[in-house]
C-alpha atoms as a PDB file:
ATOM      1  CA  UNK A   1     -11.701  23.896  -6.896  1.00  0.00           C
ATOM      2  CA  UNK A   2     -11.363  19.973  -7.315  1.00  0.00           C
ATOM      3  CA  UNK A   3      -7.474  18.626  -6.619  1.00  0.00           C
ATOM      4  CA  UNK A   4      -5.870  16.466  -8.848  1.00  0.00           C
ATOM      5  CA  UNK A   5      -5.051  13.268  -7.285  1.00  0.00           C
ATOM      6  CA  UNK A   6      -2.141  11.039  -8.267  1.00  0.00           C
ATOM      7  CA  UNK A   7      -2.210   6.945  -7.989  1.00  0.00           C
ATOM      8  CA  UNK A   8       0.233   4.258  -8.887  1.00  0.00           C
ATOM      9  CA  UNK A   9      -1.132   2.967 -12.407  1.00  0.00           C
ATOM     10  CA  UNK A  10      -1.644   2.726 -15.410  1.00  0.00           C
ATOM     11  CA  UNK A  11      -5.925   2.010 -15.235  1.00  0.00           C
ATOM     12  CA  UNK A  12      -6.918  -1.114 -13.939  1.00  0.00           C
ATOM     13  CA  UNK A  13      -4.658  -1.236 -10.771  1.00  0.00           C
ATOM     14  CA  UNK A  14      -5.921  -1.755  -7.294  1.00  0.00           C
ATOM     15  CA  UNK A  15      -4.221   2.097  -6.123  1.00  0.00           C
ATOM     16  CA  UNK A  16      -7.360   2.847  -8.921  1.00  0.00           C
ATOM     17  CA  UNK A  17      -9.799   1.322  -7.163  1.00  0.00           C
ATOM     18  CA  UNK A  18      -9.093   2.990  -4.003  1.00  0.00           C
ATOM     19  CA  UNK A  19      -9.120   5.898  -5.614  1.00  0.00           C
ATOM     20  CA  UNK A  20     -12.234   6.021  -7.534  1.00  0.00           C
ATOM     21  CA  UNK A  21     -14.123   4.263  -4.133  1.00  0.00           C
ATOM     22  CA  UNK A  22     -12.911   7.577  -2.077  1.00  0.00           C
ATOM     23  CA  UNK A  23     -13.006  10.466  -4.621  1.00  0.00           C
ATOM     24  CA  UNK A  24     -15.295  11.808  -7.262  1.00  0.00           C
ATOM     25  CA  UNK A  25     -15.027  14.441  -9.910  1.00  0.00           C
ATOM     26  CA  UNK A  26     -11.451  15.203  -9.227  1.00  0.00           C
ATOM     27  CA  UNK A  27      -8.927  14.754 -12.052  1.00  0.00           C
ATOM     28  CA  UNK A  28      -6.792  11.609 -11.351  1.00  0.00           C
ATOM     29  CA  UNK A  29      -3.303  11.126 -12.724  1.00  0.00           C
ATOM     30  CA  UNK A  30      -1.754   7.508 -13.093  1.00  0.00           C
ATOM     31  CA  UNK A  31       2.135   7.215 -12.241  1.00  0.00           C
ATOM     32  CA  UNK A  32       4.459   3.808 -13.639  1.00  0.00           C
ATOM     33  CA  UNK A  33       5.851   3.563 -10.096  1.00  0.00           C
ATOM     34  CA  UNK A  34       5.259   4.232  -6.654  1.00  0.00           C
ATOM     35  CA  UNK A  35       8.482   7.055  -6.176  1.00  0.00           C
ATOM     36  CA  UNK A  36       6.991   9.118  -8.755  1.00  0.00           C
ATOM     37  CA  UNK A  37       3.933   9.230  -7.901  1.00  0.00           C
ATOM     38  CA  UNK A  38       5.133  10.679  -4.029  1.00  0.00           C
ATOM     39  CA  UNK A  39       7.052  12.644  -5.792  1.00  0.00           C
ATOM     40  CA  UNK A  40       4.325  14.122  -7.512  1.00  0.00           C
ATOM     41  CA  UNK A  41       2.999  15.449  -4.700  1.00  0.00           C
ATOM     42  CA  UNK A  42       6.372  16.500  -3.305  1.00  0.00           C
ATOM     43  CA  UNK A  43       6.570  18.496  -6.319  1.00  0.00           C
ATOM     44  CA  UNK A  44       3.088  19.609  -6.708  1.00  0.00           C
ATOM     45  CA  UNK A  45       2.373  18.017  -9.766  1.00  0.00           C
ATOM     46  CA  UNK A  46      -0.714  16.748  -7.583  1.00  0.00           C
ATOM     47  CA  UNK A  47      -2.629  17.490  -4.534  1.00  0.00           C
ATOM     48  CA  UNK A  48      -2.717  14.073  -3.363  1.00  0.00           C
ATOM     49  CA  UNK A  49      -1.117  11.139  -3.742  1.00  0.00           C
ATOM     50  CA  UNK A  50      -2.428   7.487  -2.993  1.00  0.00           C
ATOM     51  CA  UNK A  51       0.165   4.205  -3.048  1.00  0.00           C
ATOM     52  CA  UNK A  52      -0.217   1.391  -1.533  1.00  0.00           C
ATOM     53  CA  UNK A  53       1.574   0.552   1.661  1.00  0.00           C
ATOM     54  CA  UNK A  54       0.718  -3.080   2.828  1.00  0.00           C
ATOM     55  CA  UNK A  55      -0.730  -6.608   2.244  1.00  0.00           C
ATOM     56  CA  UNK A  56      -2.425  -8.656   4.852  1.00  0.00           C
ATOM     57  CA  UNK A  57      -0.943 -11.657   3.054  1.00  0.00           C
ATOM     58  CA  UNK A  58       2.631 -10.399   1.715  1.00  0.00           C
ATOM     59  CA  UNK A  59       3.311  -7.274   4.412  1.00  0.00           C
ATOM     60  CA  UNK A  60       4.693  -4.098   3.830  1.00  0.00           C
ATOM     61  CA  UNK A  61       5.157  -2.271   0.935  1.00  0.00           C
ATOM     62  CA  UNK A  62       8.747  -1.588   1.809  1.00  0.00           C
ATOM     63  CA  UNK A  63       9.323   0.596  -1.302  1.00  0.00           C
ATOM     64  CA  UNK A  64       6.502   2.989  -0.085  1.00  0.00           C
ATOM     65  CA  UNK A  65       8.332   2.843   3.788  1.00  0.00           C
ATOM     66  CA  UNK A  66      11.767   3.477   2.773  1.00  0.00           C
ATOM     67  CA  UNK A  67      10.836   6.404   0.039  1.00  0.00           C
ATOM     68  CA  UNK A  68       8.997   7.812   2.371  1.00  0.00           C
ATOM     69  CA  UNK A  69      11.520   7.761   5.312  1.00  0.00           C
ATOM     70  CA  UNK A  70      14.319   8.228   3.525  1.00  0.00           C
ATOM     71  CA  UNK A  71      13.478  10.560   0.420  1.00  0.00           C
ATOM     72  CA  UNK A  72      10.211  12.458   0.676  1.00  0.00           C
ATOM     73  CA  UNK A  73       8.530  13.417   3.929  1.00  0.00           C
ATOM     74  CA  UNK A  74       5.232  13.532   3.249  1.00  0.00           C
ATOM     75  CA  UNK A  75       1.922  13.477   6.227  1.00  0.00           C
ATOM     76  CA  UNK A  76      -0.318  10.639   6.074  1.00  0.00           C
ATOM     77  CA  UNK A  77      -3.657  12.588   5.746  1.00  0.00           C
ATOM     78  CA  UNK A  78      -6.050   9.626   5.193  1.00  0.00           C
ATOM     79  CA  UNK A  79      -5.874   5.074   5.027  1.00  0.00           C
ATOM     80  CA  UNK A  80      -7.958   3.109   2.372  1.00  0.00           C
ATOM     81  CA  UNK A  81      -8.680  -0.357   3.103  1.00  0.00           C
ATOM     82  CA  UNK A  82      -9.372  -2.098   0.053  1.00  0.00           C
ATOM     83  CA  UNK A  83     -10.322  -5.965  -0.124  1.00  0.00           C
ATOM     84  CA  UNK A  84      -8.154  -7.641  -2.875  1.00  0.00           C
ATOM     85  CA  UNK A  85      -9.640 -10.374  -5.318  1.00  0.00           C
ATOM     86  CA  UNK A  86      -7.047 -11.472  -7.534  1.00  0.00           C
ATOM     87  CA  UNK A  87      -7.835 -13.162 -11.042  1.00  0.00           C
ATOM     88  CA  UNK A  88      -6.125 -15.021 -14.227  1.00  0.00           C
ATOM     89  CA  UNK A  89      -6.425 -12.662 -17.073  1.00  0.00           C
ATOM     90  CA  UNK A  90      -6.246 -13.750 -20.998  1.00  0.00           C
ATOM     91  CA  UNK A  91      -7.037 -11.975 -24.073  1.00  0.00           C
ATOM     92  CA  UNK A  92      -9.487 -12.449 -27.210  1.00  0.00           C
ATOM     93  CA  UNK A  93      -6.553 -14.605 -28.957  1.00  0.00           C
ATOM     94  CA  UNK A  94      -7.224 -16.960 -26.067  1.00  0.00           C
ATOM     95  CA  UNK A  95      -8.559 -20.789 -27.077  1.00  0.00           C
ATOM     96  CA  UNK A  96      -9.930 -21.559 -23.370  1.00  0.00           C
ATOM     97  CA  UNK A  97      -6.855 -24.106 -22.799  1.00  0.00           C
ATOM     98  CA  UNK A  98      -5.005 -23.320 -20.118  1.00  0.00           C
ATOM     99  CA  UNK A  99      -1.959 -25.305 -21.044  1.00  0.00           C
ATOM    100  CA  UNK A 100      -0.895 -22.738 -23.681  1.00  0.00           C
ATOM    101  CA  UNK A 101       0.049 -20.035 -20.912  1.00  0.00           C
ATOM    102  CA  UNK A 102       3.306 -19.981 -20.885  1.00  0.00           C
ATOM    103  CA  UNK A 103       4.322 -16.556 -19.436  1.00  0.00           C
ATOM    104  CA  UNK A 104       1.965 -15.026 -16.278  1.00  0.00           C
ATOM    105  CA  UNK A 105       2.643 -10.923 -15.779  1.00  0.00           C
ATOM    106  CA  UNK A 106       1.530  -9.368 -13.027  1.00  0.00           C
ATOM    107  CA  UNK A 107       3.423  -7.013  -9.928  1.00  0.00           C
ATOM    108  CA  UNK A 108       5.466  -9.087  -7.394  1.00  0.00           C
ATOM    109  CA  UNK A 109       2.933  -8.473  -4.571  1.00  0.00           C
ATOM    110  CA  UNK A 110       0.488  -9.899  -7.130  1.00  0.00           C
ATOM    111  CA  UNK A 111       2.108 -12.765  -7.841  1.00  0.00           C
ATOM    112  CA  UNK A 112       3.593 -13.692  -4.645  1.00  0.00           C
ATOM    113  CA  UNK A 113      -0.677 -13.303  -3.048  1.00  0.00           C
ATOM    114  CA  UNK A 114      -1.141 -16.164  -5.343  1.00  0.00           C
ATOM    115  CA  UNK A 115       2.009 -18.788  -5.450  1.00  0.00           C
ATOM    116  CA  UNK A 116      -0.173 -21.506  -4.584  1.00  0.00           C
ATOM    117  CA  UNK A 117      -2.344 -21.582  -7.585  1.00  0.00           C
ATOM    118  CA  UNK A 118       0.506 -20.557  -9.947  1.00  0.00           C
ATOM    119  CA  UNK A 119       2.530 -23.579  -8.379  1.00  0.00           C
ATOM    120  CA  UNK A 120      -0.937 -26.158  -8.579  1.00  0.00           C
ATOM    121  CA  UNK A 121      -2.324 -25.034 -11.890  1.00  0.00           C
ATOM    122  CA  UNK A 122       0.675 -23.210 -13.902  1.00  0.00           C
ATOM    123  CA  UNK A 123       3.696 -24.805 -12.822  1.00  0.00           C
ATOM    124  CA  UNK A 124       5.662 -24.289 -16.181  1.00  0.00           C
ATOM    125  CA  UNK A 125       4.861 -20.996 -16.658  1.00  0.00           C
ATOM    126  CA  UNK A 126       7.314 -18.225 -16.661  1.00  0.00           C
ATOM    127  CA  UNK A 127       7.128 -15.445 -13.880  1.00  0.00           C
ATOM    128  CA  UNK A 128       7.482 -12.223 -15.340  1.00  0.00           C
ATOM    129  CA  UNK A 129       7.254  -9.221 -12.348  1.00  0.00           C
ATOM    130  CA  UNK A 130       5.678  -5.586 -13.757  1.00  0.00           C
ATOM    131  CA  UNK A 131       5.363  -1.650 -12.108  1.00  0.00           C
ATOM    132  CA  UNK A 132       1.407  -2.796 -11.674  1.00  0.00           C
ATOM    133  CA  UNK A 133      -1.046  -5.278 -12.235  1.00  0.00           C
ATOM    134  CA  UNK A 134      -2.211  -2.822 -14.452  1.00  0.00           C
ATOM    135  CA  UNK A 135       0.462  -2.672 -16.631  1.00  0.00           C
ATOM    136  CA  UNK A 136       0.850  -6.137 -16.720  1.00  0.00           C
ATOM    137  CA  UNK A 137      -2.783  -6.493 -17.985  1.00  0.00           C
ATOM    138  CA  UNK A 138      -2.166  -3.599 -20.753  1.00  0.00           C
ATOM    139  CA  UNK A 139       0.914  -5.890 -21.862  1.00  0.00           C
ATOM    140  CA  UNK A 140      -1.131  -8.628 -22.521  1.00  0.00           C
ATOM    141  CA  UNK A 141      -3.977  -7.116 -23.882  1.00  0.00           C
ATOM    142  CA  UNK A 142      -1.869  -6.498 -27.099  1.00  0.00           C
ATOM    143  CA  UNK A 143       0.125  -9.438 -26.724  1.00  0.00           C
ATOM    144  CA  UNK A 144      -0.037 -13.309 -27.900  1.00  0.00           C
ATOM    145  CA  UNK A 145      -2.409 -15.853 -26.562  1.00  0.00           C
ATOM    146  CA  UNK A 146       0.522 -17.270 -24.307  1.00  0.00           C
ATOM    147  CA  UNK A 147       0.630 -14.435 -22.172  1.00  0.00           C
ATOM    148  CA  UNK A 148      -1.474 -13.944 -19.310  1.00  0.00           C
ATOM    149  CA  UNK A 149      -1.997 -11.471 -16.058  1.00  0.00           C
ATOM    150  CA  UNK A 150      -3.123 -11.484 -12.712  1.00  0.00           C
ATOM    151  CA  UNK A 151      -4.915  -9.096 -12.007  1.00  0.00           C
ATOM    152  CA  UNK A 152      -8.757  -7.408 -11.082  1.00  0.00           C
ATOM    153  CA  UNK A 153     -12.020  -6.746 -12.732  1.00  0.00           C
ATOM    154  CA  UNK A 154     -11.344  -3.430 -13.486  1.00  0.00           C
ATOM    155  CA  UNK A 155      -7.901  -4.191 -15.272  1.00  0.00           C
ATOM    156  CA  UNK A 156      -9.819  -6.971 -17.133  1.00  0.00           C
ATOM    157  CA  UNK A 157     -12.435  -4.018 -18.032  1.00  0.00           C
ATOM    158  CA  UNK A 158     -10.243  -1.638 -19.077  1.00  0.00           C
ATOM    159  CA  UNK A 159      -8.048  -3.577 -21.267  1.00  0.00           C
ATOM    160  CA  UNK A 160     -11.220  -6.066 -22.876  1.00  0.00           C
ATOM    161  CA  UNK A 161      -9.695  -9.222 -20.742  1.00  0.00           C
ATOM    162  CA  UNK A 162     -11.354 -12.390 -19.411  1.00  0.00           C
ATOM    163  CA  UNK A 163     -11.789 -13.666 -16.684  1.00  0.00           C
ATOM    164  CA  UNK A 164     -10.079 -17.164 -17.061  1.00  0.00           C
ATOM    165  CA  UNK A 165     -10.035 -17.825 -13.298  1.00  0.00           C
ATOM    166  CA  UNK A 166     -11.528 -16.028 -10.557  1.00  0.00           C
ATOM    167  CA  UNK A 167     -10.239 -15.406  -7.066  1.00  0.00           C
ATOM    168  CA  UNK A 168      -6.976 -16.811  -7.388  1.00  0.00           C
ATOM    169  CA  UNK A 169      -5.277 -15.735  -4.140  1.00  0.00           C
ATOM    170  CA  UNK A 170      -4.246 -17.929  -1.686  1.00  0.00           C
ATOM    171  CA  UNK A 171      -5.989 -17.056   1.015  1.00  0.00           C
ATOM    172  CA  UNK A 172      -9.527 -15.556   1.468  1.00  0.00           C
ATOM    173  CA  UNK A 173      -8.798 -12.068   4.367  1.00  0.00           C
ATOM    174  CA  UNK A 174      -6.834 -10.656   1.422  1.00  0.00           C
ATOM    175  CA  UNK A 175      -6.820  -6.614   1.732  1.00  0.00           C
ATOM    176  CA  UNK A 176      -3.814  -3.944   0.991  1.00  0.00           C
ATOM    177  CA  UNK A 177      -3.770  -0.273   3.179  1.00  0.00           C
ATOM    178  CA  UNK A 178      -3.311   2.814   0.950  1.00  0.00           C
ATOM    179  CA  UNK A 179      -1.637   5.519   2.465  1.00  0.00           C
ATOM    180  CA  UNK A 180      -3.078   9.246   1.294  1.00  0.00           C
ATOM    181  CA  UNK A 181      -0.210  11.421   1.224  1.00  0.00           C
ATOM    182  CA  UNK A 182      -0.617  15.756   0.720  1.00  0.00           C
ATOM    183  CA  UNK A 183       1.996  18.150   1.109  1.00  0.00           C
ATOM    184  CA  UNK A 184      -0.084  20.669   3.118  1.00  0.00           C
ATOM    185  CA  UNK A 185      -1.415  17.483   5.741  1.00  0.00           C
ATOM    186  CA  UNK A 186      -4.704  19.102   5.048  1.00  0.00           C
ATOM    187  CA  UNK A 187      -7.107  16.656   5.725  1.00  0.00           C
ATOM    188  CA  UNK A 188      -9.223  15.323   2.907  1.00  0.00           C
ATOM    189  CA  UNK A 189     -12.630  15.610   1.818  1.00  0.00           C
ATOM    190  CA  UNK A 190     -13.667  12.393   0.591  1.00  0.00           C
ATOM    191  CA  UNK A 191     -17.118  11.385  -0.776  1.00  0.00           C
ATOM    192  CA  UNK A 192     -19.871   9.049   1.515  1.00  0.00           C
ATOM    193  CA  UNK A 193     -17.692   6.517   3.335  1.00  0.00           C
ATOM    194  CA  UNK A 194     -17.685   6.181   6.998  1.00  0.00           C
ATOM    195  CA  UNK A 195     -14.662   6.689   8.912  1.00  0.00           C
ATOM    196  CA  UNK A 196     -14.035   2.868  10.562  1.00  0.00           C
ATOM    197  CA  UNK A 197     -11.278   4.178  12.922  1.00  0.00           C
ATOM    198  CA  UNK A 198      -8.459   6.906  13.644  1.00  0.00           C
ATOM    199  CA  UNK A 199      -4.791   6.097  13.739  1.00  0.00           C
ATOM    200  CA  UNK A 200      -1.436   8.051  13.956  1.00  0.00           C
ATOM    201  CA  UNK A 201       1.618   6.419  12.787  1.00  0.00           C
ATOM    202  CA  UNK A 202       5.110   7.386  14.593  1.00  0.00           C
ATOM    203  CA  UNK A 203       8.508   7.053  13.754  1.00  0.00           C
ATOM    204  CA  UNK A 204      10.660   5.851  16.297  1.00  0.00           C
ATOM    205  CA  UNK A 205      14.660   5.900  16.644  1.00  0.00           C
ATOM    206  CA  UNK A 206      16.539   3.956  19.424  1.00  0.00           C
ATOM    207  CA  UNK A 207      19.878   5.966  20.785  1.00  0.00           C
ATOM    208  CA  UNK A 208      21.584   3.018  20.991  1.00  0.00           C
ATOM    209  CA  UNK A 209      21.042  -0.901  20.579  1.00  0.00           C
ATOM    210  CA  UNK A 210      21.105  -1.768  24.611  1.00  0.00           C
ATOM    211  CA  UNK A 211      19.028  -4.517  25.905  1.00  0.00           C
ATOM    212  CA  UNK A 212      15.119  -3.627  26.983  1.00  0.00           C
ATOM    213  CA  UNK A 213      15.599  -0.755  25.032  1.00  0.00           C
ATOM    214  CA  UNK A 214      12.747  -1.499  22.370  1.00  0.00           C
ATOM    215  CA  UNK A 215      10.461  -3.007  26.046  1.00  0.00           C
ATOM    216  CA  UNK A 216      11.312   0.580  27.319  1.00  0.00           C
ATOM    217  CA  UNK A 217       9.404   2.267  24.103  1.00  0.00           C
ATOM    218  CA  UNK A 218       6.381  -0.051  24.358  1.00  0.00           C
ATOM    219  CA  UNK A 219       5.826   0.337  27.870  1.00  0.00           C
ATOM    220  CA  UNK A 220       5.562   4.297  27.276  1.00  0.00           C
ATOM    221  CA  UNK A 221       2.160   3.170  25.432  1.00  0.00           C
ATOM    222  CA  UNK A 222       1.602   0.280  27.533  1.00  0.00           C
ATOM    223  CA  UNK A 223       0.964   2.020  30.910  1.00  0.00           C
ATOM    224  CA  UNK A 224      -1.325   4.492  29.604  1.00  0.00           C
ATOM    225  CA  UNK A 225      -3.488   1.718  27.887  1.00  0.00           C
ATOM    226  CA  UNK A 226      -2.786   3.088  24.266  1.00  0.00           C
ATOM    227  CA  UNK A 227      -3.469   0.374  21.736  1.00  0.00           C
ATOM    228  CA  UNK A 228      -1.054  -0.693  19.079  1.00  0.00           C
ATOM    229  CA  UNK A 229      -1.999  -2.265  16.143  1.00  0.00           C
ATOM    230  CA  UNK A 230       1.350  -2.179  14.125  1.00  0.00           C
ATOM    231  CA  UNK A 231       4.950  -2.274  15.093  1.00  0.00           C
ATOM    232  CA  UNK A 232       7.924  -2.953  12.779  1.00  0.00           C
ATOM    233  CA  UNK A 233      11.440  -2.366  12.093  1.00  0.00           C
ATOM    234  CA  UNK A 234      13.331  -0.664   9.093  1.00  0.00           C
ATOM    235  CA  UNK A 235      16.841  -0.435   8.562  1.00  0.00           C
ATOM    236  CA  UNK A 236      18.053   2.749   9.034  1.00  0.00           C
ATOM    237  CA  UNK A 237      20.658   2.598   6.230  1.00  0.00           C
ATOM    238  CA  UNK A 238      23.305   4.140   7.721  1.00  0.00           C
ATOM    239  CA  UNK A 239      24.837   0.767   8.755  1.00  0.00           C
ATOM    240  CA  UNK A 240      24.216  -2.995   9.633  1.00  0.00           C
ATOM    241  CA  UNK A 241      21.922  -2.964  13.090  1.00  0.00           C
ATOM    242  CA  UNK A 242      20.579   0.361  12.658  1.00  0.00           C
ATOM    243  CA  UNK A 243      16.457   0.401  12.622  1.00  0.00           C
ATOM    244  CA  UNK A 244      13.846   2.552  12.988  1.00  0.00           C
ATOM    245  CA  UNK A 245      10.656   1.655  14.266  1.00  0.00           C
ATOM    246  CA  UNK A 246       6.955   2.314  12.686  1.00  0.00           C
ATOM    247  CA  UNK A 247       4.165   2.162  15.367  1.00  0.00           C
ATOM    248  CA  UNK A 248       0.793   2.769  14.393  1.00  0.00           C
ATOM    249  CA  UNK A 249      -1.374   3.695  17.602  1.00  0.00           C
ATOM    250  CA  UNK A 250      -4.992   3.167  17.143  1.00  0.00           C
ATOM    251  CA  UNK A 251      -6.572   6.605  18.175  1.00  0.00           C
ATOM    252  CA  UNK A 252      -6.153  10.110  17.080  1.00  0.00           C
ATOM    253  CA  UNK A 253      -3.616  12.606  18.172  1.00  0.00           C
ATOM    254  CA  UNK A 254      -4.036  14.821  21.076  1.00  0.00           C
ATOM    255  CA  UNK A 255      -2.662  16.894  23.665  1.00  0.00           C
ATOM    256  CA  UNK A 256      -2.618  14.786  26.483  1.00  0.00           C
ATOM    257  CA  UNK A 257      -1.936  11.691  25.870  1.00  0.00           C
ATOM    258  CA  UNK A 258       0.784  11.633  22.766  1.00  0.00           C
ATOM    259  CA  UNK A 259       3.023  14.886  24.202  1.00  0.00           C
ATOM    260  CA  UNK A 260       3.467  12.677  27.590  1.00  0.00           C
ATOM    261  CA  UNK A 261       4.304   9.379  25.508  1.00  0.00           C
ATOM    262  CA  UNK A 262       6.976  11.800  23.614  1.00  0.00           C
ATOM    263  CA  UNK A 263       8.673  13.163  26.711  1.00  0.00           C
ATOM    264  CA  UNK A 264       8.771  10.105  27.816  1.00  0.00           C
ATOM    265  CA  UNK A 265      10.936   8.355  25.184  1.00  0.00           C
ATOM    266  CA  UNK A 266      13.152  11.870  24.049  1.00  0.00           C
ATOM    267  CA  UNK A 267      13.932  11.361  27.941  1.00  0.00           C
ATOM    268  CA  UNK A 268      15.230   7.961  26.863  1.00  0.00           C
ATOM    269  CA  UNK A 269      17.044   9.288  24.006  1.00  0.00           C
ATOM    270  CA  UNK A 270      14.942   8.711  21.314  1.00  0.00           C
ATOM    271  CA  UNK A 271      13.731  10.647  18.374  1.00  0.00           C
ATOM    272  CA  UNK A 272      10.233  10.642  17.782  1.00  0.00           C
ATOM    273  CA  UNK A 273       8.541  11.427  14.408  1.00  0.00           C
ATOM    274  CA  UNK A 274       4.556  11.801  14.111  1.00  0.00           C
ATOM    275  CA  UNK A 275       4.237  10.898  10.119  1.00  0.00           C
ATOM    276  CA  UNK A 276       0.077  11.508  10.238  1.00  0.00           C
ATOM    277  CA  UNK A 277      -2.808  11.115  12.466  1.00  0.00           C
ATOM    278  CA  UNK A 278      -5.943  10.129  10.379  1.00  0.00           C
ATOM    279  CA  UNK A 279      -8.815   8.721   9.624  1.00  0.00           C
ATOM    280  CA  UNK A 280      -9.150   5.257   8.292  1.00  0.00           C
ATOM    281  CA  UNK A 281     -12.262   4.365   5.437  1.00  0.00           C
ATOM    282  CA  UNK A 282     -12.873   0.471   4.176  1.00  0.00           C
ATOM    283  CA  UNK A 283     -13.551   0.019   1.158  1.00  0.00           C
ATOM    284  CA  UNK A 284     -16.389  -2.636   0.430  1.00  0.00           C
ATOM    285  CA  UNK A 285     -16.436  -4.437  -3.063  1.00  0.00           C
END
């Protein structure tokens, strides 16, 4: 029996692409924002859920974090890598002068991935921030000639755009991580893409703010020559100087290793949450 998978869309978003480059044959359900479509799988509308979680140029998705620290617990079963090219979008009313765009739609990550060429090229247009880059490029499918999108090929596919500009972004490396979320943590059965890595993500709480306290935590890792690749901290919202910390460690869990690093920092007071150990997949476009 195929699962129905749930993405942040409408069609033509990059949470699409990922999609369609990992799964095949499934039925796919599009979501207007990212807390719906988490809690979709919360509430079993779908099997799996896919949103995206962070930007090499513009960071973390902090609305994906926070939701799902603070809201819906959900395992990490899987990471998409996806490369993100970035375009100018127009429709058919379009004349091919670029002076007549006087509003640009696309999602704030979107937008902020390419400031430099809005601020070079279209410094007069109006900034208008949508749920997607897919729904920005629906908007202006069926809107006047002034309006334009940022957005991908498939959005420009989808909704019978052009391609006014291509590769718009400011800089080159640009690539987003998708998180794959499932209620059951099962892990999931993707179609012919090589897993690139492993990677469990923890959730870290301090006791107490106390100096070396966050040296203490990294040296648990340190000494037994785990490797980090991501560390950052959240507020916990339960008052100003309250974080969490998100540490990605670059190698699956097991029973050695990860149980010692645990003992190690509950003896130091800390809580310690494991929120998926997975296998990572790039995407090549």
């Amino acid at each position: 029996m195929s699962k129905k998978i749930g993405y942040l869309g409408p069609k033509g978003t990059f949470t699409k692409i990922a999609v369609d480059s990992l799964f095949n044959g499934e039925v796919k359900k599009s979501y207007a924002t990212i807390p719906e479509c988490i809690d979709g799988v919360q509430n079993e509308e779908i099997d799996i859920g896919v949103v995206p979680l962070e930007n090499a140029i513009e960071g973390t998705v902090h609305l994906t974090i926070d939701y799902m620290i603070h809201q819906v617990r959900l395992p990490i079963i899987a990471e998409i890598v996806v490369p993100i090219k970035q375009h100018l979008l127009v429709n058919d009313k379009f004349d091919q002068s670029r002076d007549q765009i006087a509003n640009v739609y696309s999602h704030s990550h979107a937008i902020a991935q390419c400031h430099q060429y809005l601020h070079k090229h279209l410094p007069d247009a109006d900034i208008h921030y949508t749920t997607s880059t897919g729904s920005a490029a629906e908007f202006v499918s069926e809107s006047d000639a002034s309006n334009a999108a940022i957005g991908n090929e498939l959005a420009a596919e989808e909704y019978g755009l052009t391609i006014l500009a291509k590769d718009i972004h400011d800089y080159a490396n640009n690539h987003t991580r998708f998180a794959v979320l499932s209620k059951t943590g099962d892990p999931v059965q993707i179609r012919e893409q090589t897993i690139e890595t492993q990677k469990t993500t923890l959730m870290i709480t301090l006791p107490s703010d106390y100096a070396g306290a966050l040296h203490q935590v990294l040296s648990a890792f340190a000494w037994r020559k785990m490797n980090l690749s991501k560390i950052e901290s959240r507020p916990m919202k339960t008052g100003l100087g309250n974080y969490f910390f998100i540490i990605d460690v670059n190698q699956p869990y097991d029973s050695v290793l990860f149980p010692g690093v645990q003992a190690e920092l509950e003896a130091l007071g800390c809580k310690v949450t494991i929120l998926g150990t997975y296998p990572v997949f790039h995407m090549h476009l």
